[in-house]
PDB file of N, CA and C in Angstrom:
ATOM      1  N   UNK A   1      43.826 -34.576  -9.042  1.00  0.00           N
ATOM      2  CA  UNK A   1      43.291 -34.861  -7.733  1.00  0.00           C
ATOM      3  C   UNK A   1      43.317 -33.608  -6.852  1.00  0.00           C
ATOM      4  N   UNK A   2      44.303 -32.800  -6.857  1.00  0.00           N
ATOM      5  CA  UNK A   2      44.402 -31.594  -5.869  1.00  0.00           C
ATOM      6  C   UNK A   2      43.208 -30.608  -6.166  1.00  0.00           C
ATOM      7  N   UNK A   3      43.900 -29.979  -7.960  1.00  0.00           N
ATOM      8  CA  UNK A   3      42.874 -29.228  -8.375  1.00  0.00           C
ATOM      9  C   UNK A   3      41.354 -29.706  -8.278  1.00  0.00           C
ATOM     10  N   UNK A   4      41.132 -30.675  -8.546  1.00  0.00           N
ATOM     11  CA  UNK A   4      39.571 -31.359  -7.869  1.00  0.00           C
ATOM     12  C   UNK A   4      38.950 -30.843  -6.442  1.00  0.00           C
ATOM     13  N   UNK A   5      39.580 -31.309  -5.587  1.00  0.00           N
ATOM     14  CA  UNK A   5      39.102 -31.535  -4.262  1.00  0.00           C
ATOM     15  C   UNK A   5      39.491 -30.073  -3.796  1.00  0.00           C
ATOM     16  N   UNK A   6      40.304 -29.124  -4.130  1.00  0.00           N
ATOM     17  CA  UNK A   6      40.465 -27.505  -3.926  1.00  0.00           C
ATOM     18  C   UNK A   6      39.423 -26.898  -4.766  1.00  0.00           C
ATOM     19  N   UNK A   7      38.804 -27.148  -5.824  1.00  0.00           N
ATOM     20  CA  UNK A   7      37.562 -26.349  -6.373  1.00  0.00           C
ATOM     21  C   UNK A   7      36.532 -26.907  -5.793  1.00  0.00           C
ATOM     22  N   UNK A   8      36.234 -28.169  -5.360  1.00  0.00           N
ATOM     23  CA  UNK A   8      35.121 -29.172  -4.917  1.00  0.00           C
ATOM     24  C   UNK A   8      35.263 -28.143  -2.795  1.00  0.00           C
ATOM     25  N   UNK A   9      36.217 -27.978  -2.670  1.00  0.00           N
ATOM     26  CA  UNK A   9      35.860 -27.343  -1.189  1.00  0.00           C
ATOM     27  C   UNK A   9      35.867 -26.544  -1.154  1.00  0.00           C
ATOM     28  N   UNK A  10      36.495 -25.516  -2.648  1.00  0.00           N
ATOM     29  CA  UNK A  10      36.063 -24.104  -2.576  1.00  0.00           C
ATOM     30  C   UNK A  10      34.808 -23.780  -2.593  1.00  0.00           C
ATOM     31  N   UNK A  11      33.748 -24.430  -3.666  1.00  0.00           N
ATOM     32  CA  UNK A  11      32.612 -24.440  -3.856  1.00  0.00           C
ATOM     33  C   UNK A  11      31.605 -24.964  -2.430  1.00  0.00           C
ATOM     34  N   UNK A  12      32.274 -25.459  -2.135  1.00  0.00           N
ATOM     35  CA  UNK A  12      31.669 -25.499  -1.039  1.00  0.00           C
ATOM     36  C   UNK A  12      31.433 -25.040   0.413  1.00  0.00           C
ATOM     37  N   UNK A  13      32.308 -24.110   0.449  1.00  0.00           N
ATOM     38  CA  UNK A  13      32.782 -23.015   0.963  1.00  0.00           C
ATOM     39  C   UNK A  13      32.164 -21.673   0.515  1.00  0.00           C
ATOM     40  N   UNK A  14      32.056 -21.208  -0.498  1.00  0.00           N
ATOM     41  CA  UNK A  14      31.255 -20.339  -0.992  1.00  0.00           C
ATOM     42  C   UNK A  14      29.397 -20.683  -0.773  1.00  0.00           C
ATOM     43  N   UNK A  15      29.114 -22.043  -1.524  1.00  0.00           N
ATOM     44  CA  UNK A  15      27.588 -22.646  -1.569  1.00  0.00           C
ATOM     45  C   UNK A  15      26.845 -22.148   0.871  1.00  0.00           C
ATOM     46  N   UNK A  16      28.028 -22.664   1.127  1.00  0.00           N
ATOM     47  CA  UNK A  16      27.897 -22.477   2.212  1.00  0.00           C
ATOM     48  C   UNK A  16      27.975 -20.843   2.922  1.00  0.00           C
ATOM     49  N   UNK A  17      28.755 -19.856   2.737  1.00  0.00           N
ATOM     50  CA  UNK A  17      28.672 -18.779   2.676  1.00  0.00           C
ATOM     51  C   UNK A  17      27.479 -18.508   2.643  1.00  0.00           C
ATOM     52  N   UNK A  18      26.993 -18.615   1.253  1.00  0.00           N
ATOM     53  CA  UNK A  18      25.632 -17.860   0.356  1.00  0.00           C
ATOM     54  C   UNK A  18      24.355 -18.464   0.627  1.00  0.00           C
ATOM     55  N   UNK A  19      24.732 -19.928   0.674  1.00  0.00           N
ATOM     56  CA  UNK A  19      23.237 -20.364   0.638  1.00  0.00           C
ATOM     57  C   UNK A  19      22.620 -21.283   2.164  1.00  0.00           C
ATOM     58  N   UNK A  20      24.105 -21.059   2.990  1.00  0.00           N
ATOM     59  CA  UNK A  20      23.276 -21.859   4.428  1.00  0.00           C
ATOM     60  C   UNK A  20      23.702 -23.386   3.704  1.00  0.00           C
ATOM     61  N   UNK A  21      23.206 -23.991   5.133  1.00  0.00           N
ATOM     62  CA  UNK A  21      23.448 -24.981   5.510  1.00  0.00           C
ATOM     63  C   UNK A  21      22.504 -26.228   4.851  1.00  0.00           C
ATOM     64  N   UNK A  22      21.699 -26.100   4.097  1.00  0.00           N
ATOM     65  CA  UNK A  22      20.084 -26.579   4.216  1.00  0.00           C
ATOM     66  C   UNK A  22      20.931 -27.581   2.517  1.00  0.00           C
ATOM     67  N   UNK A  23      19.683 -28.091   2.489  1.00  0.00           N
ATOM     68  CA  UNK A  23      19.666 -29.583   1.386  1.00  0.00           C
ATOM     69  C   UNK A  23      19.700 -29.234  -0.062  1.00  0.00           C
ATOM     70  N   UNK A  24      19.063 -27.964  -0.141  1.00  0.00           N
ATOM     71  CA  UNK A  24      18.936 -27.282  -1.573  1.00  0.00           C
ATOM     72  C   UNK A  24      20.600 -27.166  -1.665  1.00  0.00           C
ATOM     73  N   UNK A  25      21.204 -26.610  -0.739  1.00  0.00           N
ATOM     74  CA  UNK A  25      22.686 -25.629  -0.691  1.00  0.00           C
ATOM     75  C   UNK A  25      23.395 -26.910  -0.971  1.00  0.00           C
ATOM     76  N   UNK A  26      23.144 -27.884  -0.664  1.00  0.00           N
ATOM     77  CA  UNK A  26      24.057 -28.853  -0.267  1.00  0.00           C
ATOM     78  C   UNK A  26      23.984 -29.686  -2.024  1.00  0.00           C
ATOM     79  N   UNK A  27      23.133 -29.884  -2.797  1.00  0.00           N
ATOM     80  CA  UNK A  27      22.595 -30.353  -4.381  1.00  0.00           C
ATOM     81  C   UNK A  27      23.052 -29.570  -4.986  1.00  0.00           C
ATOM     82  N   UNK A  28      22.958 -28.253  -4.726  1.00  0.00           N
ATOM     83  CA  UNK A  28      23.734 -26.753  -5.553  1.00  0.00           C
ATOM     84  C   UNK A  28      25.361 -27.390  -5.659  1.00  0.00           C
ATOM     85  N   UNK A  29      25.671 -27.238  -4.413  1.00  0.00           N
ATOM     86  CA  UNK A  29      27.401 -27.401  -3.871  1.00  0.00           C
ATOM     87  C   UNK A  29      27.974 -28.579  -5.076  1.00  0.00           C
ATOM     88  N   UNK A  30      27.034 -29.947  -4.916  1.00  0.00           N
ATOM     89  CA  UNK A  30      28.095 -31.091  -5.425  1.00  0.00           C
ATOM     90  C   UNK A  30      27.587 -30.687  -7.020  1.00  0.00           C
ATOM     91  N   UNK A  31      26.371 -30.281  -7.532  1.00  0.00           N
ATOM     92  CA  UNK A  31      26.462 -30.359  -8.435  1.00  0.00           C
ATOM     93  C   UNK A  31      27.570 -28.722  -9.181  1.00  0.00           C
ATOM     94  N   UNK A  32      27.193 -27.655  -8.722  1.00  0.00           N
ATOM     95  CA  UNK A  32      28.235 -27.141  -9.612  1.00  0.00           C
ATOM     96  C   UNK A  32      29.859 -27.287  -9.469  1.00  0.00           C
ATOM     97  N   UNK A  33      30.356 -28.002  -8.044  1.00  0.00           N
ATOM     98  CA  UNK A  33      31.277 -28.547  -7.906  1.00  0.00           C
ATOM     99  C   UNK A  33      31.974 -29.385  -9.252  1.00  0.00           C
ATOM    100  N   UNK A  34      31.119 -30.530  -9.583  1.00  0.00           N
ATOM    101  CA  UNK A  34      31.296 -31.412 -10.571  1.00  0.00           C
ATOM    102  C   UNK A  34      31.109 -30.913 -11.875  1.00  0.00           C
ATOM    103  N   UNK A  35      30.249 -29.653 -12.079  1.00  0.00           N
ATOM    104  CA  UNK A  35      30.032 -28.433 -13.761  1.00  0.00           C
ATOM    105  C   UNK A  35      31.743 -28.410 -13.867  1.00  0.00           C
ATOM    106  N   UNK A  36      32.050 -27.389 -12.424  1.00  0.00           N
ATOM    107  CA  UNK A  36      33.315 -26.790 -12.605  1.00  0.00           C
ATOM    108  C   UNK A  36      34.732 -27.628 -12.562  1.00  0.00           C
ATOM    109  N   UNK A  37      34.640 -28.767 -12.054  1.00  0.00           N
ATOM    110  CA  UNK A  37      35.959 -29.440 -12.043  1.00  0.00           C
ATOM    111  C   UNK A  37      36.216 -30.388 -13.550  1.00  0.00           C
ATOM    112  N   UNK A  38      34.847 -30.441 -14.107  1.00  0.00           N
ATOM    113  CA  UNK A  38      34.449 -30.789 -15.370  1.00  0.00           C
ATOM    114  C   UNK A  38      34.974 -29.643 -16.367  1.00  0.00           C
ATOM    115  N   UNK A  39      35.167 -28.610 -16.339  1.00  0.00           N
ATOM    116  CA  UNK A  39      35.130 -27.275 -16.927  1.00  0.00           C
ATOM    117  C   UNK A  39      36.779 -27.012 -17.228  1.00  0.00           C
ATOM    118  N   UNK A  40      37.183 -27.545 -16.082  1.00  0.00           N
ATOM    119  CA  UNK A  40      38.480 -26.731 -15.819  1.00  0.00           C
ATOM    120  C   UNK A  40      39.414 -28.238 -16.085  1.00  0.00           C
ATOM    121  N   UNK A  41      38.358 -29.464 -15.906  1.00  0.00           N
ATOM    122  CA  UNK A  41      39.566 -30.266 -16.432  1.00  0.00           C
ATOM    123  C   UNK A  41      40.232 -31.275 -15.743  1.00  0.00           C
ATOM    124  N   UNK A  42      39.975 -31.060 -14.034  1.00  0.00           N
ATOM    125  CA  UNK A  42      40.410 -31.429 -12.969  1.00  0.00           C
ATOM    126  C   UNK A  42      39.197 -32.288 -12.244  1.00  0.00           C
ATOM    127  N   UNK A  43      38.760 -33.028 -13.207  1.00  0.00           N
ATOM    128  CA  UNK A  43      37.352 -34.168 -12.476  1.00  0.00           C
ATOM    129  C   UNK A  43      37.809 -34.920 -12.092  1.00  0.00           C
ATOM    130  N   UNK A  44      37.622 -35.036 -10.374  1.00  0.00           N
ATOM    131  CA  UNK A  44      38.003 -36.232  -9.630  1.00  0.00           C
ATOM    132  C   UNK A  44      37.053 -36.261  -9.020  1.00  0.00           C
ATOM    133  N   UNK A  45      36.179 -37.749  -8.984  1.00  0.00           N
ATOM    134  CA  UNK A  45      34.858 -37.975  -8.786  1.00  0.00           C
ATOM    135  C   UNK A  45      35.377 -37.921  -6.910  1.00  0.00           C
ATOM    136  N   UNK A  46      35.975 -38.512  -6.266  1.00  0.00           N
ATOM    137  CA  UNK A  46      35.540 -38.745  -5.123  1.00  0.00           C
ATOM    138  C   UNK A  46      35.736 -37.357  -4.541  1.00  0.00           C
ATOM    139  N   UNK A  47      35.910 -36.134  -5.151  1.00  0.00           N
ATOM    140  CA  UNK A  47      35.841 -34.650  -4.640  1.00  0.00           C
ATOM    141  C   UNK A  47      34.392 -34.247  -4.801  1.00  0.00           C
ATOM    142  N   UNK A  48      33.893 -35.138  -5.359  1.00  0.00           N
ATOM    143  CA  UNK A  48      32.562 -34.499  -5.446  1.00  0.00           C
ATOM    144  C   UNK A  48      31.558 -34.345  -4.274  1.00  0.00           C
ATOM    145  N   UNK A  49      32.457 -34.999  -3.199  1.00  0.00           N
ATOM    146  CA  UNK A  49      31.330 -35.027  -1.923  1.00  0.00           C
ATOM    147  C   UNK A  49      31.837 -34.149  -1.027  1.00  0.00           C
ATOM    148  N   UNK A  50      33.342 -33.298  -1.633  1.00  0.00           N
ATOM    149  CA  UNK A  50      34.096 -32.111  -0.530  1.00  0.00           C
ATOM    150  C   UNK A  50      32.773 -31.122  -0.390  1.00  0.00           C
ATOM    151  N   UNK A  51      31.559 -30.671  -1.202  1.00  0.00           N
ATOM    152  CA  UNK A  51      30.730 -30.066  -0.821  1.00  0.00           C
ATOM    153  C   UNK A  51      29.856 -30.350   0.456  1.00  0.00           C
ATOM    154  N   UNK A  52      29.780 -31.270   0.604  1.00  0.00           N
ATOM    155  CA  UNK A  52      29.413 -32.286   1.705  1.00  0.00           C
ATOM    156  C   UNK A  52      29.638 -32.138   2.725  1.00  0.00           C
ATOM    157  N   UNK A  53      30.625 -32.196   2.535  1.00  0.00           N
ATOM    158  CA  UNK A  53      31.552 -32.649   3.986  1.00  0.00           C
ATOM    159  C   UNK A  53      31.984 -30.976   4.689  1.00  0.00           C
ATOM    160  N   UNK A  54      32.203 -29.839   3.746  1.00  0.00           N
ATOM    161  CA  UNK A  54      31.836 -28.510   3.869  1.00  0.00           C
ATOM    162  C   UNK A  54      30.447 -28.063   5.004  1.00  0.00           C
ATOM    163  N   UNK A  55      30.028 -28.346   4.075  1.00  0.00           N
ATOM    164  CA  UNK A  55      28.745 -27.847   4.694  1.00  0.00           C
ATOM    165  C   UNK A  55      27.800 -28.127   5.814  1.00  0.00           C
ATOM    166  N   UNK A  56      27.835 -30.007   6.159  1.00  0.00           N
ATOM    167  CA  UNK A  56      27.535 -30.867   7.016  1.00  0.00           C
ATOM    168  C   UNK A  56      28.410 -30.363   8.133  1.00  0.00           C
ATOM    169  N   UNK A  57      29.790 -29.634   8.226  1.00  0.00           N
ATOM    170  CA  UNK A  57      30.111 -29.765   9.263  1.00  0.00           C
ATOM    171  C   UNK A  57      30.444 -28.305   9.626  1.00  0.00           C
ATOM    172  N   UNK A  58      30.035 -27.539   8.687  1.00  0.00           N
ATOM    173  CA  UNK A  58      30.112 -26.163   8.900  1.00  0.00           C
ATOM    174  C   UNK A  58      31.513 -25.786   8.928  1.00  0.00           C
ATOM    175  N   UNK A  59      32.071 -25.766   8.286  1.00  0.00           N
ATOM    176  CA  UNK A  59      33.279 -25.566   8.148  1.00  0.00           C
ATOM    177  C   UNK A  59      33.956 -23.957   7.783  1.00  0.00           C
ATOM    178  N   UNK A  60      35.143 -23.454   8.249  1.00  0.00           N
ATOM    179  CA  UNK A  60      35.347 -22.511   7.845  1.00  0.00           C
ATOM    180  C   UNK A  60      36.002 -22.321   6.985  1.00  0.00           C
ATOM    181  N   UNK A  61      36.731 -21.430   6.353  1.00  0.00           N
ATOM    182  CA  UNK A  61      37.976 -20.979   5.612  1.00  0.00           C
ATOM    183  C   UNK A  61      38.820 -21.919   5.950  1.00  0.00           C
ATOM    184  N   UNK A  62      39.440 -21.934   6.853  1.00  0.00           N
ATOM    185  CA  UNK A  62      41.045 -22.516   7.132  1.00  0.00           C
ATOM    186  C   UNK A  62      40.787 -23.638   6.576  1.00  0.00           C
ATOM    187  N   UNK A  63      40.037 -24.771   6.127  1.00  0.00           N
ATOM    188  CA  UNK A  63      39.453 -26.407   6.370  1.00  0.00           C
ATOM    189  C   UNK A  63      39.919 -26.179   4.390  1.00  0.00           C
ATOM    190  N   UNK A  64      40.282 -25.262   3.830  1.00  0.00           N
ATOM    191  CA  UNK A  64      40.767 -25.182   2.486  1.00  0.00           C
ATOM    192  C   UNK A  64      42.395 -25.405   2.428  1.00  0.00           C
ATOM    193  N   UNK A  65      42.843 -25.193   3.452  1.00  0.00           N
ATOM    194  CA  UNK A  65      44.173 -25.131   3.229  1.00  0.00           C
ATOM    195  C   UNK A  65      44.623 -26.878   4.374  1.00  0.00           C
ATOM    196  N   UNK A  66      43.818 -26.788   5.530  1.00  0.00           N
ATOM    197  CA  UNK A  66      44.181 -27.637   6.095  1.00  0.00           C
ATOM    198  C   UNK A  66      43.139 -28.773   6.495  1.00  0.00           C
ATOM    199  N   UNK A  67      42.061 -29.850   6.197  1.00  0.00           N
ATOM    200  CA  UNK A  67      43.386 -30.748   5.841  1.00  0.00           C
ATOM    201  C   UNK A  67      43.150 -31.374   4.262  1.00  0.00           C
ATOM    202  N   UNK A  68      42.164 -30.121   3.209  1.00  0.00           N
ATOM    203  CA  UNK A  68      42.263 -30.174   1.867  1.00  0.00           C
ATOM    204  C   UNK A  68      43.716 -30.001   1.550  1.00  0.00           C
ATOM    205  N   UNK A  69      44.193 -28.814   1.526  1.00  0.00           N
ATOM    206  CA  UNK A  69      45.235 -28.702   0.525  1.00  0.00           C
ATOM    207  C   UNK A  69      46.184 -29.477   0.810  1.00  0.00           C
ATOM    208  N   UNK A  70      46.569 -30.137   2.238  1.00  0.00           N
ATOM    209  CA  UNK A  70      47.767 -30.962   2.801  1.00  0.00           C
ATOM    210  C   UNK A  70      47.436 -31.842   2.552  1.00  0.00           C
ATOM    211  N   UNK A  71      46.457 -32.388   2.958  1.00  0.00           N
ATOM    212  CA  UNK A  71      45.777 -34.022   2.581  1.00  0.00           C
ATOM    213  C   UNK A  71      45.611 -34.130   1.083  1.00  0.00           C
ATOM    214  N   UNK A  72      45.654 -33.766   0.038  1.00  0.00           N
ATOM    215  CA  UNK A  72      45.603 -34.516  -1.117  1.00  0.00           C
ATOM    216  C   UNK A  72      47.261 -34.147  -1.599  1.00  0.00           C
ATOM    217  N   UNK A  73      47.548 -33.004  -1.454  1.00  0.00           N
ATOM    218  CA  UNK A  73      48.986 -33.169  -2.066  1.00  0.00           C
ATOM    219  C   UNK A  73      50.161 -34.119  -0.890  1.00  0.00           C
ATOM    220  N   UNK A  74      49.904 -34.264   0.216  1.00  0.00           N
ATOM    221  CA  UNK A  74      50.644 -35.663   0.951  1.00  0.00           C
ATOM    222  C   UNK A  74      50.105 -37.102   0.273  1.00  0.00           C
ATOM    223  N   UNK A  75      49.052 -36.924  -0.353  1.00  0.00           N
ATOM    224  CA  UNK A  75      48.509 -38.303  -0.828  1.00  0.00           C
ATOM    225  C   UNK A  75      49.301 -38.791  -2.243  1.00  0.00           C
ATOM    226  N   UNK A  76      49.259 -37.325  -2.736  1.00  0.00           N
ATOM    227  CA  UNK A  76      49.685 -37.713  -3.883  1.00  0.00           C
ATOM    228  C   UNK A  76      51.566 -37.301  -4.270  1.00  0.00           C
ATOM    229  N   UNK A  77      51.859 -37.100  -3.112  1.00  0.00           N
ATOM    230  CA  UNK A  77      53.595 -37.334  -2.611  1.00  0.00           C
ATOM    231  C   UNK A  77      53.723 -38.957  -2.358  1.00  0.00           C
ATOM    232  N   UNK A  78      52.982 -39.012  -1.599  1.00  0.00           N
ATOM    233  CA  UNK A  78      52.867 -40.572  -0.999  1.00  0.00           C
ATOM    234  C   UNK A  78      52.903 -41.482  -2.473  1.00  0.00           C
ATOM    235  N   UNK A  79      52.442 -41.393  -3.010  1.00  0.00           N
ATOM    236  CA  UNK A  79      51.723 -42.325  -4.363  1.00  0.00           C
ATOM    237  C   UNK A  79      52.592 -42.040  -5.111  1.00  0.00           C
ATOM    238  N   UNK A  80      53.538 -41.198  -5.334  1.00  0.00           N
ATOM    239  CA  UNK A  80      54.651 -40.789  -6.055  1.00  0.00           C
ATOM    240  C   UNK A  80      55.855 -41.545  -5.781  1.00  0.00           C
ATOM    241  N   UNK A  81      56.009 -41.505  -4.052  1.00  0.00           N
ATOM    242  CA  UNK A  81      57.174 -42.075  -4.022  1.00  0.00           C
ATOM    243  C   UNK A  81      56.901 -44.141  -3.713  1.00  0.00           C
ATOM    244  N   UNK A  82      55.807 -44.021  -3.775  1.00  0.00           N
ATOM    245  CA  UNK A  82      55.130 -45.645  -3.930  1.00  0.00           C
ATOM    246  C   UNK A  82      55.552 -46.196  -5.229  1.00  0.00           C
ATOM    247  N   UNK A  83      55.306 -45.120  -6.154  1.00  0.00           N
ATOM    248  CA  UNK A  83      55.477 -45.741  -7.305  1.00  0.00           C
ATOM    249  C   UNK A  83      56.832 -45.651  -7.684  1.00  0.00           C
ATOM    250  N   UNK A  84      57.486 -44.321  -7.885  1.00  0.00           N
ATOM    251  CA  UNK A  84      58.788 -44.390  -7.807  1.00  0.00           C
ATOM    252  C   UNK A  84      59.897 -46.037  -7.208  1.00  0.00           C
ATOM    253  N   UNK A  85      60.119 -45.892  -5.977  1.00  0.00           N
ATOM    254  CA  UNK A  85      60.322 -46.991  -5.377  1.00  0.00           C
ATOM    255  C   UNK A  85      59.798 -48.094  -4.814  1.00  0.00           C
ATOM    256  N   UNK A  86      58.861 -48.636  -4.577  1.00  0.00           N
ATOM    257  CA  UNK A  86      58.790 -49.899  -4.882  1.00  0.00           C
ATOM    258  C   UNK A  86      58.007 -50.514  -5.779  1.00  0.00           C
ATOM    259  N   UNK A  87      57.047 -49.956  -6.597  1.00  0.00           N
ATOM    260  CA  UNK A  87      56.226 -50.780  -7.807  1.00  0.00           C
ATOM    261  C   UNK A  87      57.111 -50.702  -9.093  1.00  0.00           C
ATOM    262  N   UNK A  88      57.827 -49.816  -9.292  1.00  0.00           N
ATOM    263  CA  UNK A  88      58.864 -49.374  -9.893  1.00  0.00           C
ATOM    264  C   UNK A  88      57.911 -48.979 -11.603  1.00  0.00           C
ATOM    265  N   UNK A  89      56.799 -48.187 -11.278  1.00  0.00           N
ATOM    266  CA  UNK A  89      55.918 -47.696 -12.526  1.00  0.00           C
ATOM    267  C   UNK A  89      56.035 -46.721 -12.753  1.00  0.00           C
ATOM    268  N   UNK A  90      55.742 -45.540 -13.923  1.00  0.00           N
ATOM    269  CA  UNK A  90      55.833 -44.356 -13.686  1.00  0.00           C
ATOM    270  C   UNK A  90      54.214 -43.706 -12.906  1.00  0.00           C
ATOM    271  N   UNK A  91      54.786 -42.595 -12.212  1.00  0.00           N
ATOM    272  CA  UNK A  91      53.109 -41.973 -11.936  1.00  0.00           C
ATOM    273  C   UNK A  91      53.474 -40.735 -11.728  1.00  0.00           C
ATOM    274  N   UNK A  92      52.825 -39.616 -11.994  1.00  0.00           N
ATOM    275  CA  UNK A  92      51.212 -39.809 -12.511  1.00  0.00           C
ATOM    276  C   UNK A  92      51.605 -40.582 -14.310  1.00  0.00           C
ATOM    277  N   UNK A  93      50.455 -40.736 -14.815  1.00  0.00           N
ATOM    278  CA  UNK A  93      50.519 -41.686 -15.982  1.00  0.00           C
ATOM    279  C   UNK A  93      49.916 -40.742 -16.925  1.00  0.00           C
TER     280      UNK A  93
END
């Protein structure tokens, strides 16, 4: 999930850099987003729209670290200690 949504907003971060803001940039973004998180191993479909959400809002640099990189690894702290204590399952699986 991290590695996903950190290559899915890197790419989109770069797509945006290079190619502007426009609809072509934005089809570029999710699709090599989803080549590369496919590639590397780390496919998490609902990162596939961090290109999106990049670019639609014009986003800068910092929007990689905050509230990508905090927001999925608090999510997946959260879901850790969910499972840990009270479902009592192991996770990740």
């Amino acid at each position: 999930m991290i590695g996903g949504h950190l290559i899915s907003a890197l790419v989109g971060l770069l797509v945006l850099t290079v190619l502007g803001d426009g609809v072509v940039a934005m089809g570029f973004g999710v699709g090599l987003a989803i080549a590369l998180m496919q590639f590397s191993g780390t496919l998490h479909p609902p990162a596939g729209g961090d290109p999106l959400v990049v670019i639609l809002a014009g986003a800068g640099w910092p929007f990689l670290l905050l509230p990508i990189a905090t927001g999925t690894a608090s999510l997946v702290i959260l879901a850790w200690l969910y499972h840990r204590f009270v479902s009592k399952r192991a996770y990740p699986a």
